[in-house]
Protein backbone atom coordinates (compact mmCIF):
# COMPACT_ATOMS: atom_id res chain seq x y z
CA UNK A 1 69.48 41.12 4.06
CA UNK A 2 65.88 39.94 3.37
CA UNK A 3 64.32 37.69 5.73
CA UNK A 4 64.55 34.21 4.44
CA UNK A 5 61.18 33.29 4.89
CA UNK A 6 59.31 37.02 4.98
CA UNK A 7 58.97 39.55 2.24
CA UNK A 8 60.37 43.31 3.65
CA UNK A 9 58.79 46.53 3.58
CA UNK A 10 60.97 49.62 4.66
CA UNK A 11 58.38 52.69 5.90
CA UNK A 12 60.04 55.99 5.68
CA UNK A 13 58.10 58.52 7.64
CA UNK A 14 59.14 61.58 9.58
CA UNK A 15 56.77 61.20 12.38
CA UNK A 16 56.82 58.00 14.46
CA UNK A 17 53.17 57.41 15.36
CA UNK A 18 52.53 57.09 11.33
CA UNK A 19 56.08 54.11 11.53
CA UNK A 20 54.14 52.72 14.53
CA UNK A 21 51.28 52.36 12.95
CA UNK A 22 52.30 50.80 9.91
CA UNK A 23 54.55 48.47 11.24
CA UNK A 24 51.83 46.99 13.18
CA UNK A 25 49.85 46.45 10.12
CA UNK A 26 52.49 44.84 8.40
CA UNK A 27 54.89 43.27 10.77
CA UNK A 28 52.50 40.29 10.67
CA UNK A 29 53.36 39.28 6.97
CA UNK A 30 56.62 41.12 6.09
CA UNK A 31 59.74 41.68 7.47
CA UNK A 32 59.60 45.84 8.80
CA UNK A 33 62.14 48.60 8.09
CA UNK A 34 61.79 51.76 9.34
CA UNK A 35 63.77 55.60 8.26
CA UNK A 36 62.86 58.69 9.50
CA UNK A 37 63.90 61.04 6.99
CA UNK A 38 65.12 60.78 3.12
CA UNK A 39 68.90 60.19 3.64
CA UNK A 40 68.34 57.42 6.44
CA UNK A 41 65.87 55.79 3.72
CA UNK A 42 68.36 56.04 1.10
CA UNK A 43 71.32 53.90 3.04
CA UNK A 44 68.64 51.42 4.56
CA UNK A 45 67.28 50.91 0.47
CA UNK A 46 70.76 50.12 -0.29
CA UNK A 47 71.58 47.79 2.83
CA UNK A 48 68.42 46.20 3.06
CA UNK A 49 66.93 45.89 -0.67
CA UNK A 50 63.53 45.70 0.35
CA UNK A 51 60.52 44.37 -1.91
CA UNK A 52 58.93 47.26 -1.23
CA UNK A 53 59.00 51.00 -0.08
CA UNK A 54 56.15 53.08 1.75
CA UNK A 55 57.20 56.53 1.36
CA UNK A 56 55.75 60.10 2.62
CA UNK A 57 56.23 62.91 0.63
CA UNK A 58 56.23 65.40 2.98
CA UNK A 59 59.65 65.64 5.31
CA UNK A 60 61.77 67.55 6.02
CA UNK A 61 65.62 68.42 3.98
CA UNK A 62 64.17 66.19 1.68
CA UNK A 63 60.68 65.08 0.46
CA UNK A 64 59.33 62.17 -0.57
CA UNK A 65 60.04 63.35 -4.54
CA UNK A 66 63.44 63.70 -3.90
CA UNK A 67 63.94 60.64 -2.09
CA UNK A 68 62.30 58.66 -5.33
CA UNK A 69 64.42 60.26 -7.62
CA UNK A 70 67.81 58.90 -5.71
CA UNK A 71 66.58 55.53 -5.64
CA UNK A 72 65.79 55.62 -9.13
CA UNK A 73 68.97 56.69 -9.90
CA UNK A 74 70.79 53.86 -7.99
CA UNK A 75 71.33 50.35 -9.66
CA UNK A 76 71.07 48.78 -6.65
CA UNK A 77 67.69 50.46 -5.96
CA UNK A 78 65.66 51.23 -8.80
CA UNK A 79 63.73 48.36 -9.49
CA UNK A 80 62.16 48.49 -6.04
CA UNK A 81 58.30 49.63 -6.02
CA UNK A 82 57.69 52.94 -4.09
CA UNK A 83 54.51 53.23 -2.75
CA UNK A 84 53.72 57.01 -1.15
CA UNK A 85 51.79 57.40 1.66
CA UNK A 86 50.82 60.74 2.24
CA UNK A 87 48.39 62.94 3.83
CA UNK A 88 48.69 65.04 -0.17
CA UNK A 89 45.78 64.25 -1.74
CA UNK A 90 45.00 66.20 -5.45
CA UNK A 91 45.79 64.95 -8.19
CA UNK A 92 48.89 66.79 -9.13
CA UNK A 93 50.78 65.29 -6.73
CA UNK A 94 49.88 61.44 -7.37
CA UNK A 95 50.69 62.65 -10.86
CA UNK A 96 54.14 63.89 -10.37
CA UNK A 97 54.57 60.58 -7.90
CA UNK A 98 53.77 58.25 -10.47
CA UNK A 99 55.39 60.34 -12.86
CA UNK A 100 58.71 59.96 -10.92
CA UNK A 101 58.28 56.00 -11.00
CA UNK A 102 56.39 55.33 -7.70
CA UNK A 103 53.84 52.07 -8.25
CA UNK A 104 51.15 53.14 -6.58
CA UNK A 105 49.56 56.09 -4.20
CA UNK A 106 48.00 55.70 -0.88
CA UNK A 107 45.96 59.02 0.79
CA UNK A 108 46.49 59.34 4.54
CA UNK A 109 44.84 58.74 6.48
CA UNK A 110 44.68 55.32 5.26
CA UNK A 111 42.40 51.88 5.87
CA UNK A 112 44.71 48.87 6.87
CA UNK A 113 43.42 46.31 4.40
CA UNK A 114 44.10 48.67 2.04
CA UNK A 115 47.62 49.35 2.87
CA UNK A 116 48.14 45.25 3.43
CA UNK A 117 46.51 44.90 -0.23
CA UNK A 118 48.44 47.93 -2.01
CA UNK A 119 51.33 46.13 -0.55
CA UNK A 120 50.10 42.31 -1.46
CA UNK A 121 49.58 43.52 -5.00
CA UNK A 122 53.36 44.55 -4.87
CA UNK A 123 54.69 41.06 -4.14
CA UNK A 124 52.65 39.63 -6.36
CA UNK A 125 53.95 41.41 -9.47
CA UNK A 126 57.51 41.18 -8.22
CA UNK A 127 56.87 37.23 -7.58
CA UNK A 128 55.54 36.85 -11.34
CA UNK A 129 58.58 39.24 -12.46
CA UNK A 130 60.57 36.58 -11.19
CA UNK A 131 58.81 33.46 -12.48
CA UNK A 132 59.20 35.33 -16.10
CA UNK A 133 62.97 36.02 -15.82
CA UNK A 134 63.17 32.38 -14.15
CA UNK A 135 61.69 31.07 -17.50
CA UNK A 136 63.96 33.27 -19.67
CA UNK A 137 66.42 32.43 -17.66
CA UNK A 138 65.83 28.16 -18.04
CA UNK A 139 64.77 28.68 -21.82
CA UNK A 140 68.15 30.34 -22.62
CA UNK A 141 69.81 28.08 -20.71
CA UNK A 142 68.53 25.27 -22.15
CA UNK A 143 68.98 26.56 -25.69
CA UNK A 144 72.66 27.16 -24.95
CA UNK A 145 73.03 23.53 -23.63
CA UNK A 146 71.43 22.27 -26.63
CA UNK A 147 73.96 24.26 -28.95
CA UNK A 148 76.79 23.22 -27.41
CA UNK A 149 76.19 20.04 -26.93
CA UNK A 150 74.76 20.09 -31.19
CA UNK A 151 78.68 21.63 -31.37
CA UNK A 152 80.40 19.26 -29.40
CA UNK A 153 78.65 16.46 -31.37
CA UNK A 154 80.03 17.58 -34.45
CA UNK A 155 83.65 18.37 -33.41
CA UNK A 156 83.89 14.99 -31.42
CA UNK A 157 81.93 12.51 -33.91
CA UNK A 158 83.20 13.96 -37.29
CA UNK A 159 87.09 12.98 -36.38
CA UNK A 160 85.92 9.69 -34.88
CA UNK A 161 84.06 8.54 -38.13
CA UNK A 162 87.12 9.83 -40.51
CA UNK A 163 89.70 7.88 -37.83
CA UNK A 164 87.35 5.05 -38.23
CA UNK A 165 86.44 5.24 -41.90
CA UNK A 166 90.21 5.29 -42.22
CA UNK A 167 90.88 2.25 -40.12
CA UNK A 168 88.10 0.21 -42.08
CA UNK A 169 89.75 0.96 -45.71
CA UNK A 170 93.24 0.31 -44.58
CA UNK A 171 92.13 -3.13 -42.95
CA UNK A 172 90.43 -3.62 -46.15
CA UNK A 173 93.62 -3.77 -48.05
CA UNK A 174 95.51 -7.17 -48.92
CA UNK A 175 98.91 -6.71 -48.41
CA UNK A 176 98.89 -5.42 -44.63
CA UNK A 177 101.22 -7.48 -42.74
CA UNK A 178 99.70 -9.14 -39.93
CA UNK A 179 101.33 -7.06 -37.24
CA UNK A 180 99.93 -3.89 -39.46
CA UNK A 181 96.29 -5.98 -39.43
CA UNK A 182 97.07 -6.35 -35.72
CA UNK A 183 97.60 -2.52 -34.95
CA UNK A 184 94.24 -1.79 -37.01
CA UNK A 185 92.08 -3.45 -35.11
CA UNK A 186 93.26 -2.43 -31.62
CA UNK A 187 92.69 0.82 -33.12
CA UNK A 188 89.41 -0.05 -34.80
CA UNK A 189 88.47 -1.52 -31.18
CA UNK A 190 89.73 1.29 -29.37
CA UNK A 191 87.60 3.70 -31.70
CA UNK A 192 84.62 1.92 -31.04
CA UNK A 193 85.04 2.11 -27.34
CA UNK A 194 85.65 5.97 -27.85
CA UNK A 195 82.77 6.20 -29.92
CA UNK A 196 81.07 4.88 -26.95
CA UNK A 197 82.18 6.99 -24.36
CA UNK A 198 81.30 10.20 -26.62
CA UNK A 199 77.51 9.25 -27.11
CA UNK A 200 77.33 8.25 -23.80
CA UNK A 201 78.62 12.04 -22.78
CA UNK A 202 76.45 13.34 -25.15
CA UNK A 203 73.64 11.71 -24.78
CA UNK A 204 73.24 10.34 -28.10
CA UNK A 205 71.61 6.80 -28.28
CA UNK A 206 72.78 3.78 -30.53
């Protein structure tokens, strides 16, 4: 699981001194993952869910590519921004990389601000992601409330006001017997105290 009060980063890297190195860039900021080879980076994707992924291209059994393309595949996984780190540099291969859905491209060797900012600028969009599903989220929320409670008004208040309406004409008539008379007004009052009840529920002011 993510640290509860760090973002994570999971480096995948074949050679050590490269996982050394960026962990002590980042291990400041950001929780720190580490997998030495594709498959390794695969399971910790899936067990850790990291914000982000720094990924080299060039390993062994299976490259960085490769790697990319599993993650995409996975439901759990997809979503997560791949950054590679590489020591590939022409243009080709950030090409195919970004083709393959990585968000950004990083040329060993590498300046740490840069790495810190590549990786800053990865939060951020993730953190605004979230703020705009948040919003959908509240707005459709909110929109459902009001429905059902627009619903609910209708289905409770239109049998109160016919059970009512009915209750005023039959006290209106003249030959009700006073224990009739009686029984109409303790429903009349009764109705009223319903009535009550339901606008307080729903919100609706007298």
């Amino acid at each position: 699981m993510n640290d509860s009060k760090k973002n994570s980063v999971l480096i995948v890297d074949d050679e050590n001194l490269n996982i050394m190195v960026l962990t002590h860039i980042l291990e400041p900021d950001y929780t720190v993952y580490a997998a030495k080879d594709g498959a390794s980076a695969i399971k910790a994707a899936e067990k850790y869910l990291p914000d982000v992924i720094l990924l080299d291209i060039m390993m062994p059994e299976m490259n960085g590519y490769t790697v990319i393309t599993e993650l995409k595949k996975s439901e759990k996984t997809k979503d997560i921004p791949v950054i590679f780190v590489t020591v590939l540099s022409y243009t080709d291969d950030e090409e195919k990389g970004l083709t393959l859905g990585a968000a950004d491209f990083i040329t060993k060797p590498f300046s740490s601000e840069v790495v810190k900012l590549r990786v800053k600028n990865q939060i951020k969009i993730i953190n605004q992601m979230n703020l705009i599903i948040e919003k959908e989220i509240a707005e459709r929320n909110s929109k459902a409330k009001i429905d059902f409670m627009s619903q609910m008004s209708h289905d409770m208040l239109t049998p109160m006001n016919v059970i009512m309406g009915m209750t005023f004409l039959a006290l209106d008539e003249e030959d009700n017997s006073e224990d009739v008379t009686k029984y109409l007004n303790e429903i009349n009052t009764s109705s009223q105290n319903l009535l009550k009840l339901i606008n307080d529920l729903l919100g609706i002011k007298e």
